[in-house]
C-alpha atoms as a PDB file:
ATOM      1  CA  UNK A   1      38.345  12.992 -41.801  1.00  0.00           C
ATOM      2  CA  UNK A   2      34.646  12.447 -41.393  1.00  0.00           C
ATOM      3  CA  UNK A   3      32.996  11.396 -44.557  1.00  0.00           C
ATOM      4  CA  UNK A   4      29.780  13.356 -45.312  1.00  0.00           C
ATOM      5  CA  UNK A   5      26.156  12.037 -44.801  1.00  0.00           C
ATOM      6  CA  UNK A   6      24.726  12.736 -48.087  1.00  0.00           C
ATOM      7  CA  UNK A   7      21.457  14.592 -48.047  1.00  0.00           C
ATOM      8  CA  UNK A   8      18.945  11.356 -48.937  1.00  0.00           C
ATOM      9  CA  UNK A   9      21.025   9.504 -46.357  1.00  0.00           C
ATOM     10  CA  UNK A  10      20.398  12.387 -43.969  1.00  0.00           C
ATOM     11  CA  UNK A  11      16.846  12.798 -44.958  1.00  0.00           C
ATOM     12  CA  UNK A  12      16.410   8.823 -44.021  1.00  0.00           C
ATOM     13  CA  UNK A  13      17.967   9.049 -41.313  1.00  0.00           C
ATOM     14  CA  UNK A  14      16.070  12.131 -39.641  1.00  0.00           C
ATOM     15  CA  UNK A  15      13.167  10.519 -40.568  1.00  0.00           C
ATOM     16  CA  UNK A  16      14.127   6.971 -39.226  1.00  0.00           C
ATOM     17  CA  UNK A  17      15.330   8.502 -35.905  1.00  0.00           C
ATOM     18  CA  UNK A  18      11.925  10.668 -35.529  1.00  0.00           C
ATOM     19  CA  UNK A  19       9.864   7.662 -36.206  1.00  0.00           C
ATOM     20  CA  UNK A  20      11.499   6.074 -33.397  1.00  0.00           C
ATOM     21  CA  UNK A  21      11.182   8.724 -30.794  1.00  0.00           C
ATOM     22  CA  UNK A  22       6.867   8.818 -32.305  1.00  0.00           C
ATOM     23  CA  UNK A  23       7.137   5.272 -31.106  1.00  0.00           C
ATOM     24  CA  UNK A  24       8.038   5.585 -27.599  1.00  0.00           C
ATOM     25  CA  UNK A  25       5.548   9.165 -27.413  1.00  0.00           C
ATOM     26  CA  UNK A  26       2.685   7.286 -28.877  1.00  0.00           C
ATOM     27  CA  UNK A  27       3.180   4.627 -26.695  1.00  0.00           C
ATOM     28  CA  UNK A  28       3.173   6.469 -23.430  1.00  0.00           C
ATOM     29  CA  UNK A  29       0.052   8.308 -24.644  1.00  0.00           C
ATOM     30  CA  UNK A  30      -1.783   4.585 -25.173  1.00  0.00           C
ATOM     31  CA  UNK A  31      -0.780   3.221 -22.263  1.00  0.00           C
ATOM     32  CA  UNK A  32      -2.142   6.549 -20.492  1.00  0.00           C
ATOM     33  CA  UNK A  33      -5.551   6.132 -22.315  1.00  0.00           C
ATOM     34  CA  UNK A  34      -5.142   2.200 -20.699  1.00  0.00           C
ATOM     35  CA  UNK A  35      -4.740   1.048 -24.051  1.00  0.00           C
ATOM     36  CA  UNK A  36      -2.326  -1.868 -22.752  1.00  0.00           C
ATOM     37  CA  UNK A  37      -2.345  -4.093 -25.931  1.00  0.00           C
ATOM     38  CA  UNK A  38      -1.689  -0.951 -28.368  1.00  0.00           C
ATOM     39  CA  UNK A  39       1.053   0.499 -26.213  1.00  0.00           C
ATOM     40  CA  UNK A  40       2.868  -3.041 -26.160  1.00  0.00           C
ATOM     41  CA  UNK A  41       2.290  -3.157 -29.725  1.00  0.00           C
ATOM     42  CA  UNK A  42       3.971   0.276 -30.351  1.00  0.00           C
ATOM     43  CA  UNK A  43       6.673  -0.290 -27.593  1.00  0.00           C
ATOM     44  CA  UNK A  44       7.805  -3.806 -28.949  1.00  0.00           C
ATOM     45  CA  UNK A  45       8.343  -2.289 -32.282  1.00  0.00           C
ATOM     46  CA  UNK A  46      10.307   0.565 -30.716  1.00  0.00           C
ATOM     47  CA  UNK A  47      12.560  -1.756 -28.083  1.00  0.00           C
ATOM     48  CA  UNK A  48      13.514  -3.912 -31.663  1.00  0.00           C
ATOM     49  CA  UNK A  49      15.824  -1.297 -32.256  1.00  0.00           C
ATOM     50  CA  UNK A  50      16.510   0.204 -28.553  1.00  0.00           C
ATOM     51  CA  UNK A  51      16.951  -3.020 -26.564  1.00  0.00           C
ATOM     52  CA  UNK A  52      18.664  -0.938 -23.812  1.00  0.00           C
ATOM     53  CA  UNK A  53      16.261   1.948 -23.325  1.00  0.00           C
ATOM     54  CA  UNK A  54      15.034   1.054 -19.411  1.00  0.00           C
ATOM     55  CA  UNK A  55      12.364   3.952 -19.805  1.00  0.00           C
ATOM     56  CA  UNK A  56      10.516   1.753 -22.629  1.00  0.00           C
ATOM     57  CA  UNK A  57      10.826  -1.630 -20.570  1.00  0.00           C
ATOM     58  CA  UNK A  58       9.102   0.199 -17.916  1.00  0.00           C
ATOM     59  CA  UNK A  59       6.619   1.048 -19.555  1.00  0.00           C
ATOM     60  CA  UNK A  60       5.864  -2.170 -20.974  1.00  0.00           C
ATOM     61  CA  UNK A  61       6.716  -3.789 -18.051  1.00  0.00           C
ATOM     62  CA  UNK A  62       3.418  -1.263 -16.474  1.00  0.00           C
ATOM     63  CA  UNK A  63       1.627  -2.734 -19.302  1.00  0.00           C
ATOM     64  CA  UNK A  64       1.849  -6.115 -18.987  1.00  0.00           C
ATOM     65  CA  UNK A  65       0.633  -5.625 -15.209  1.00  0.00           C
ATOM     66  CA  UNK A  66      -2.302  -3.815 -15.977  1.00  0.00           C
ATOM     67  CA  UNK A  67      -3.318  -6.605 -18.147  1.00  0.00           C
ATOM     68  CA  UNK A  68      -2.388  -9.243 -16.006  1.00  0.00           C
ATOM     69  CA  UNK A  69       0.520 -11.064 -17.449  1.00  0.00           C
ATOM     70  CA  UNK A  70       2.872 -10.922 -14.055  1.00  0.00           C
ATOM     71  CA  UNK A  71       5.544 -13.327 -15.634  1.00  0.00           C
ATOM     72  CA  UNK A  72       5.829 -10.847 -18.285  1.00  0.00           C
ATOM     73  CA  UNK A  73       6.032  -7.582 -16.397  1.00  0.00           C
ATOM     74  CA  UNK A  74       8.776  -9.394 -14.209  1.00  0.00           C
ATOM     75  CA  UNK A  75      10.967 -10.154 -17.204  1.00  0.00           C
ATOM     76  CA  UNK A  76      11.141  -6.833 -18.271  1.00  0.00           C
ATOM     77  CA  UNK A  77      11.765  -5.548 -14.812  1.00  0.00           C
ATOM     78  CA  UNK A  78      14.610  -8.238 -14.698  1.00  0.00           C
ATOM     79  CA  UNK A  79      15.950  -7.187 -17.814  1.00  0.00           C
ATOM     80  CA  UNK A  80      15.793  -3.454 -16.474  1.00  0.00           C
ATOM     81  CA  UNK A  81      18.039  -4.660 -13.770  1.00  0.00           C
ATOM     82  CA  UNK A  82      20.357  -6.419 -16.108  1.00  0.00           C
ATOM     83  CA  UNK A  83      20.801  -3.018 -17.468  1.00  0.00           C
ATOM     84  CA  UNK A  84      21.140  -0.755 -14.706  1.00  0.00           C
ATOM     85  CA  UNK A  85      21.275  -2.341 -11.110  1.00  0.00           C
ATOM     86  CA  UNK A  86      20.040   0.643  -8.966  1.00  0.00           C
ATOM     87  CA  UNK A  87      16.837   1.038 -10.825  1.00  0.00           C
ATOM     88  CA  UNK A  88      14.835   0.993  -7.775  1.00  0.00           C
ATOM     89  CA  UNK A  89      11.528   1.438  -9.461  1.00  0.00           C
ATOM     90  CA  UNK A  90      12.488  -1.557 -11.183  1.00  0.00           C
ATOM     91  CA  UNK A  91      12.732  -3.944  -8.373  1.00  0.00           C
ATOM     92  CA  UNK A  92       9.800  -2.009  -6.412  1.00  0.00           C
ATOM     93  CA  UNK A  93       8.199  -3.341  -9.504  1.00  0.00           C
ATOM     94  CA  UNK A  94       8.983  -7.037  -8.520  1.00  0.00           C
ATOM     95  CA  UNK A  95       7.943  -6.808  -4.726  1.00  0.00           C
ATOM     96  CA  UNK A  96       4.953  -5.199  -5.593  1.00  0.00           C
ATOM     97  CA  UNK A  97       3.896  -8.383  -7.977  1.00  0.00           C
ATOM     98  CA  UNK A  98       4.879 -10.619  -5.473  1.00  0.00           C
ATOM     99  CA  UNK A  99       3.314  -8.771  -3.080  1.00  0.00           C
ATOM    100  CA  UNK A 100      -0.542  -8.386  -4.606  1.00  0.00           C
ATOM    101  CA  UNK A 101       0.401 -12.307  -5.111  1.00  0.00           C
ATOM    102  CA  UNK A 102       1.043 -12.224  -1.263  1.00  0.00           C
ATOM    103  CA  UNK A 103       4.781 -13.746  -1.506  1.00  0.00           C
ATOM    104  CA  UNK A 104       5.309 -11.327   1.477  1.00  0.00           C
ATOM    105  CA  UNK A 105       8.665 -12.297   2.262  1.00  0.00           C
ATOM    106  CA  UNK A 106      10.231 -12.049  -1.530  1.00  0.00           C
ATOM    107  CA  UNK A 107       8.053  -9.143  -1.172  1.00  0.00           C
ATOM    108  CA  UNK A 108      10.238  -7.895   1.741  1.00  0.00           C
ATOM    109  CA  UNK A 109      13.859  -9.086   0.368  1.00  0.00           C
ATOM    110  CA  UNK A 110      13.483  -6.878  -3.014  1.00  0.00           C
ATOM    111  CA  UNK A 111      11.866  -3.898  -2.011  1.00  0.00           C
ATOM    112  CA  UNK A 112      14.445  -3.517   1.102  1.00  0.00           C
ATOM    113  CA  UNK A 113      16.839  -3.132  -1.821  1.00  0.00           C
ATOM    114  CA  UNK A 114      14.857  -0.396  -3.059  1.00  0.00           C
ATOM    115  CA  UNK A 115      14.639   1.434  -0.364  1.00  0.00           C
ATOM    116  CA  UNK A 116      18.107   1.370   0.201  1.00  0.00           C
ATOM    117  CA  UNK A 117      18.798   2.153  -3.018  1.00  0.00           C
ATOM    118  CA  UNK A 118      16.234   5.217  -3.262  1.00  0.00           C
ATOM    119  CA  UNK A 119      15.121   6.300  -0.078  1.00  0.00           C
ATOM    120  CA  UNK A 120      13.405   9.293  -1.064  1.00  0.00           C
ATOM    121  CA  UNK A 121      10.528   7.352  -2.956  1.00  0.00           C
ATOM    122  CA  UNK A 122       7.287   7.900  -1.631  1.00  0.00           C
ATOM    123  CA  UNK A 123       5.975   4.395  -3.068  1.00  0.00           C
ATOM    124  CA  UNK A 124       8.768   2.715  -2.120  1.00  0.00           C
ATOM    125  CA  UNK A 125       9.074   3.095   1.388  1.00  0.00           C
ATOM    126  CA  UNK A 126       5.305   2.729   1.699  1.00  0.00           C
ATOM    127  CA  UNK A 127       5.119  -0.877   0.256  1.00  0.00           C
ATOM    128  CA  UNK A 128       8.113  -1.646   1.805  1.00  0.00           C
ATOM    129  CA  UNK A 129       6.018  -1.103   5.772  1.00  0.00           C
ATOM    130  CA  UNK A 130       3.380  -2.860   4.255  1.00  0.00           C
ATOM    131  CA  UNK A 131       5.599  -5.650   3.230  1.00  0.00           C
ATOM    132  CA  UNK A 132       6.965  -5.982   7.030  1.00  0.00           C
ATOM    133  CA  UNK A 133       3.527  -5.477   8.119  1.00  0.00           C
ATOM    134  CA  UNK A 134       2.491  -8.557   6.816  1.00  0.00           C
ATOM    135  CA  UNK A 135       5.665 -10.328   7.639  1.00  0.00           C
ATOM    136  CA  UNK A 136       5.419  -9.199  11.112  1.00  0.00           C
ATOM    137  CA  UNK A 137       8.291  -7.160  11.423  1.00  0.00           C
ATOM    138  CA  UNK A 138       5.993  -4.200  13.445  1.00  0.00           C
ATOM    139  CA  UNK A 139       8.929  -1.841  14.381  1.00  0.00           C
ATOM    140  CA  UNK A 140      10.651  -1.827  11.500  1.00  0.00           C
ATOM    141  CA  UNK A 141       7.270  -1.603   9.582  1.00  0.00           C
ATOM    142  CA  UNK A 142       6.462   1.774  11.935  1.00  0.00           C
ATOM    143  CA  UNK A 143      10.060   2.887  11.043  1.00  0.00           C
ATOM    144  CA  UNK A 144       9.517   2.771   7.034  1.00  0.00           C
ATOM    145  CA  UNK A 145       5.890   4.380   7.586  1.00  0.00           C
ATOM    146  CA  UNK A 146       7.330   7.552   9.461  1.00  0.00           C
ATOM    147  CA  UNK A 147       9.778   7.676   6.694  1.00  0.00           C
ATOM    148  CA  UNK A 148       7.385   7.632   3.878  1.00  0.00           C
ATOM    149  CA  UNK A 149       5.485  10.477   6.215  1.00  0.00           C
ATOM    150  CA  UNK A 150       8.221  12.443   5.983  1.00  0.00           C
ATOM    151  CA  UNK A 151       8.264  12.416   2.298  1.00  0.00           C
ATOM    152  CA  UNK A 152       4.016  12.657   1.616  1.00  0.00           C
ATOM    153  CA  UNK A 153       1.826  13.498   4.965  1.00  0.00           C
ATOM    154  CA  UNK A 154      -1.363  13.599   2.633  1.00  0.00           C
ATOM    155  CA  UNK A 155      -1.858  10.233   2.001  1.00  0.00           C
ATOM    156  CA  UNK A 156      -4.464   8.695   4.379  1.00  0.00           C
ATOM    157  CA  UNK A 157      -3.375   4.862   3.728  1.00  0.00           C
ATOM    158  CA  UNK A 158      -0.267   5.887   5.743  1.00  0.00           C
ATOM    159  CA  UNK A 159      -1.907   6.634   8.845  1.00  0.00           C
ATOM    160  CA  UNK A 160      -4.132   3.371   8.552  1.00  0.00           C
ATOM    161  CA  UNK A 161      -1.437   1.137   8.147  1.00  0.00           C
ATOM    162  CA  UNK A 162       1.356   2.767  10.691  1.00  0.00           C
ATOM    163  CA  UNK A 163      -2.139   2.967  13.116  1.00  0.00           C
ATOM    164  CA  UNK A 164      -1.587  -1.334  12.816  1.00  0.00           C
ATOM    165  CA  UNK A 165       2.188  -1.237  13.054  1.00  0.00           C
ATOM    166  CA  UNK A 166       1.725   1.047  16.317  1.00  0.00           C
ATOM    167  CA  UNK A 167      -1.177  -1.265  17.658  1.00  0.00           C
ATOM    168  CA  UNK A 168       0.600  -4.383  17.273  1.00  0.00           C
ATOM    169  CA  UNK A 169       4.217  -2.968  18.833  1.00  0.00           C
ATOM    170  CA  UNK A 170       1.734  -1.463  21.785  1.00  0.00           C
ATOM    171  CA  UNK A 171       2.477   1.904  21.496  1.00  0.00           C
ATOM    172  CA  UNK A 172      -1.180   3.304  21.998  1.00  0.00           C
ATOM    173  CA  UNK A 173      -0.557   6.820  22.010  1.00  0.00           C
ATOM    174  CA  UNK A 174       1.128   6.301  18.757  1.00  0.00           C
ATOM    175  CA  UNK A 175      -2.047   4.466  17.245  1.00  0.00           C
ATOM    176  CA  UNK A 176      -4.850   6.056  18.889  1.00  0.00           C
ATOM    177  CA  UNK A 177      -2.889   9.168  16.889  1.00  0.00           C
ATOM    178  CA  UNK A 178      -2.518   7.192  13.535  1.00  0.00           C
ATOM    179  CA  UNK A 179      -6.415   6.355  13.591  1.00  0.00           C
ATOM    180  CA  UNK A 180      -7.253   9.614  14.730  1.00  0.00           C
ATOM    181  CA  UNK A 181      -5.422  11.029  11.534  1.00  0.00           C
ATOM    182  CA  UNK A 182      -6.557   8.306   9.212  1.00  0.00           C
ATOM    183  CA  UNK A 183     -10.448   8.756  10.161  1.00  0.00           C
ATOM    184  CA  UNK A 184     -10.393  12.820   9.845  1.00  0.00           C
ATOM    185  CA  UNK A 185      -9.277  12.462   6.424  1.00  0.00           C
ATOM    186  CA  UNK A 186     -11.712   9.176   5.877  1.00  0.00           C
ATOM    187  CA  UNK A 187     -14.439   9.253   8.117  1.00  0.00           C
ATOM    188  CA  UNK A 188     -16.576   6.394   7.044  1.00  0.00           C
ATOM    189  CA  UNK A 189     -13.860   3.707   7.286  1.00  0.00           C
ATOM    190  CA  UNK A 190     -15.008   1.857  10.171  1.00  0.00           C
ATOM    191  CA  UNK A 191     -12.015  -0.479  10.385  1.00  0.00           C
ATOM    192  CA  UNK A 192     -10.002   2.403  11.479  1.00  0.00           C
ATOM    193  CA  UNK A 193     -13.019   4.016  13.629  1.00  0.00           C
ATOM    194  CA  UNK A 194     -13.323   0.392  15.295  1.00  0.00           C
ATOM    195  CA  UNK A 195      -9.154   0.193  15.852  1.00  0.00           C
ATOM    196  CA  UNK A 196      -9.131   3.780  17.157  1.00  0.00           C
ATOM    197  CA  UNK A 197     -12.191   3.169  19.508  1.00  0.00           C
ATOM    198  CA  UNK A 198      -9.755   0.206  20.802  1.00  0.00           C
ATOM    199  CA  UNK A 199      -6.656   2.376  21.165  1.00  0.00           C
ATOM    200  CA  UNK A 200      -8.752   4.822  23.243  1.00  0.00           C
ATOM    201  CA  UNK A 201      -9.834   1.707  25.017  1.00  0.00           C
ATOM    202  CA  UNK A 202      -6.747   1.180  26.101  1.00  0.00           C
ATOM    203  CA  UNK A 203      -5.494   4.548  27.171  1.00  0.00           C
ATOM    204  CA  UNK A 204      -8.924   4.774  29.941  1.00  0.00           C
ATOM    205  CA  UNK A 205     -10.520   6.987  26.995  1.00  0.00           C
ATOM    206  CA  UNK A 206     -13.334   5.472  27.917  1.00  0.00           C
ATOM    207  CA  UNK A 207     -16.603   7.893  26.333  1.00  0.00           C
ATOM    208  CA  UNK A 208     -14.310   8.650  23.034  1.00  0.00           C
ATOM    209  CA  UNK A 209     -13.997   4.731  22.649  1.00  0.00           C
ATOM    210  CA  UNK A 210     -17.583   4.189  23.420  1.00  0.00           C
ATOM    211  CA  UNK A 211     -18.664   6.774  20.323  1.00  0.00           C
ATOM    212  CA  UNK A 212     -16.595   5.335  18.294  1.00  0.00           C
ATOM    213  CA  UNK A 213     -17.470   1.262  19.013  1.00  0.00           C
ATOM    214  CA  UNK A 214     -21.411   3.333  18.920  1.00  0.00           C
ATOM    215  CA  UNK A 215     -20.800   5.363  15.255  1.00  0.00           C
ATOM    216  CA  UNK A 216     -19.305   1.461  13.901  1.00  0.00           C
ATOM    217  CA  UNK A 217     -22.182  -0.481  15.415  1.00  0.00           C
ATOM    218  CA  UNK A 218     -24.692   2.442  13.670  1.00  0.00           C
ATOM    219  CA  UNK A 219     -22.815   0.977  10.725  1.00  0.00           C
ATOM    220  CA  UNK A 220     -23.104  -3.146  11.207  1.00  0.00           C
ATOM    221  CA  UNK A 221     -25.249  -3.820  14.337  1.00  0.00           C
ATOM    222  CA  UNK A 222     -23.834  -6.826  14.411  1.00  0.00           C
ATOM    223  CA  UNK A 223     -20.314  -6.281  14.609  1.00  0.00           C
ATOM    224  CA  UNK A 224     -20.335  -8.398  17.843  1.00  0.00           C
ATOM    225  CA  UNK A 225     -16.485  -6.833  18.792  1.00  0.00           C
ATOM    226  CA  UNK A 226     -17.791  -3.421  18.896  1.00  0.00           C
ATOM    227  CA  UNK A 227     -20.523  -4.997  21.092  1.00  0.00           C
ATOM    228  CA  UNK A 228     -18.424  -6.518  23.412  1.00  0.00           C
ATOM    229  CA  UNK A 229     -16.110  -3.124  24.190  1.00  0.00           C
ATOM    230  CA  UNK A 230     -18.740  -0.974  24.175  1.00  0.00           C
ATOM    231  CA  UNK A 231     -20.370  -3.275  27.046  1.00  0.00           C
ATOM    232  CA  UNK A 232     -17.125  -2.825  28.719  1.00  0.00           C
ATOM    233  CA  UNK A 233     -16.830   0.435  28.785  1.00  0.00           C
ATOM    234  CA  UNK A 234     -20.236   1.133  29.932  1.00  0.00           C
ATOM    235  CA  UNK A 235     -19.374  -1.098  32.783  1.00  0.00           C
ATOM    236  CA  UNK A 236     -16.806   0.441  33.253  1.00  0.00           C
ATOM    237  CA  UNK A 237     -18.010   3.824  33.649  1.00  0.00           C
ATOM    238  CA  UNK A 238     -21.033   2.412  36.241  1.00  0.00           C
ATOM    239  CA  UNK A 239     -24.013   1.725  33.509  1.00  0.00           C
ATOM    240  CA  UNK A 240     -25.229  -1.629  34.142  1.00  0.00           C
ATOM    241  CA  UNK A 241     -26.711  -2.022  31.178  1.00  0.00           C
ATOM    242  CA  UNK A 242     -23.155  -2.891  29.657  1.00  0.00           C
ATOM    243  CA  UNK A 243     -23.208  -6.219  30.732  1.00  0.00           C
ATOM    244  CA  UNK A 244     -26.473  -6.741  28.734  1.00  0.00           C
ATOM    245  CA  UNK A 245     -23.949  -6.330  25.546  1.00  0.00           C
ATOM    246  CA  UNK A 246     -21.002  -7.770  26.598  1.00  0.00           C
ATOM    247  CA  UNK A 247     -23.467 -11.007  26.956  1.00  0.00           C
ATOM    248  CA  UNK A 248     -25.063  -9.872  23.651  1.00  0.00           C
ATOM    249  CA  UNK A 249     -21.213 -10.533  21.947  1.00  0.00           C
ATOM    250  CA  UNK A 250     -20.393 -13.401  23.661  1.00  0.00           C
ATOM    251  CA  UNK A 251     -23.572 -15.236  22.498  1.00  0.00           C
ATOM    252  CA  UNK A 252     -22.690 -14.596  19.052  1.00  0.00           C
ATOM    253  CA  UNK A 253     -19.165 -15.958  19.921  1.00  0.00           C
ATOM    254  CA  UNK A 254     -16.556 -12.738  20.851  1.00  0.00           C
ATOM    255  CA  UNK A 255     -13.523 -14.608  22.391  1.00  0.00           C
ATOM    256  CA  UNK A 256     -12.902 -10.719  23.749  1.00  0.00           C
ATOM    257  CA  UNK A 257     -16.728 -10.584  25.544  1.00  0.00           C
ATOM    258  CA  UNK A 258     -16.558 -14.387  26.719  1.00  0.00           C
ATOM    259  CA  UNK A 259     -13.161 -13.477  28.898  1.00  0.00           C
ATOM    260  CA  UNK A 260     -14.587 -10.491  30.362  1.00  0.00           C
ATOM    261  CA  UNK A 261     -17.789 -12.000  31.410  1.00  0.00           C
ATOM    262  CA  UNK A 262     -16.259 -11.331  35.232  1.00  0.00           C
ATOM    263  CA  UNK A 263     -16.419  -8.105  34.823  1.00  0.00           C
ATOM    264  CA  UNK A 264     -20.000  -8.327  35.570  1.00  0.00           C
ATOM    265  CA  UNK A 265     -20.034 -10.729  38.169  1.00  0.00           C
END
């Protein structure tokens, strides 16, 4: 037979209970208003007496990022994972640390695990080609970026960064695309107008890459790579006045205008 709560106890208890759950709200609404040190404040107090509660050491784990204190964030994320093992936002937590302090290959190892374990994540998959990206890995990178697509086609950053993946593998249909995507949504990044201008290069596109290497050197006159293809591809469309710039580039030092010197020749 149960025994019966009496009402004080009850009363206590209610109120004991709600306090809690005020704890964890008021914390989420600090760290929201990027009051880091508050929400810790509010969230150590509340994880005293819910050690377990993953959702809390997120959110101080998020905390301690935003203000800076990686070893911190990581602990909590470790003890998230102590918890429950599949908490993939937990260890995309990790590789993202380690990857903004560009440990690319622990990077790599944890947020593979992620993936696997949620493939569906938007953020996950993302990181994860950026991650292979930088360790090289350019098919598999590609691979994780059409993914992500799959999941969230709005995001420019995807197109920039599958745009490298596809450059690097040489697939320059693929990247010319990527660009092409990136720059409609962003039109003033002139990395990606430069890389598209290259990819069009490439494919014998030659008066779409010479407005593009034109609309980045409008930008930084002396962006002596631009220079050097856009002297190319005026040569190469019969305007001798290309060679003027591919010697303009490699007097400033373009490896890329210094080989094709014989094109003028």
């Amino acid at each position: 037979m149960l025994r019966k709560i009496s009402k004080p106890t009850f009363i206590l208890l209610f109120f004991w209970i709600t306090s809690c759950a005020s704890d964890l709200f008021q914390a989420e609404d600090l760290f929201y208003q990027k009051q880091y040190e508050a929400a810790i404040s509010e969230l150590n107090k509340y994880l005293f007496l819910h050690v377990t509660d993953v959702k809390a050491l997120h959110l101080r784990a998020r905390s301690y990022e935003e203000l800076g204190k990686m070893d911190e964030a990581i602990e909590d994320y470790e003890k998230i994972l102590s918890i429950d093992g599949n908490y993939a936002q937990a260890m995309a937590g990790i590789g993202k640390i380690y990857f903004n302090e560009k440990e690319f290959e622990k990077a790599e190892l944890i947020l593979l695990r992620a993936a696997k374990t949620d493939p569906e994540d938007y953020e996950i998959l993302f990181l994860t080609g950026r991650a292979l990206l930088q360790n090289q890995d350019y098919k598999l990178a590609n691979n994780f970026f059409e993914r992500a697509k799959e999941i969230n086609d709005d995001d420019p950053e995807i197109y920039f960064y599958q745009g490298m993946a596809r450059a690097y593998i040489g697939d320059a249909y693929g990247c010319a695309g990527s660009f092409n995507m990136y720059v409609s949504k962003q039109p003033d990044n002139m990395v990606a107008v430069y890389n598209r201008g290259f990819a069009y290069m490439h494919l014998g596109y030659l008066e779409w890459a010479l407005e593009d290497f034109d609309n980045v050197l409008k930008k930084n006159p002396t962006h002596m790579e631009a220079l050097a293809k856009k002297g190319i591809c005026m040569a190469k469309l019969g305007d001798t006045d290309g060679c003027n710039y591919i010697q303009r580039a490699a007097n400033m030092g373009s490896d890329y205008a210094q080989s094709n010197l014989d094109i003028c020749s």
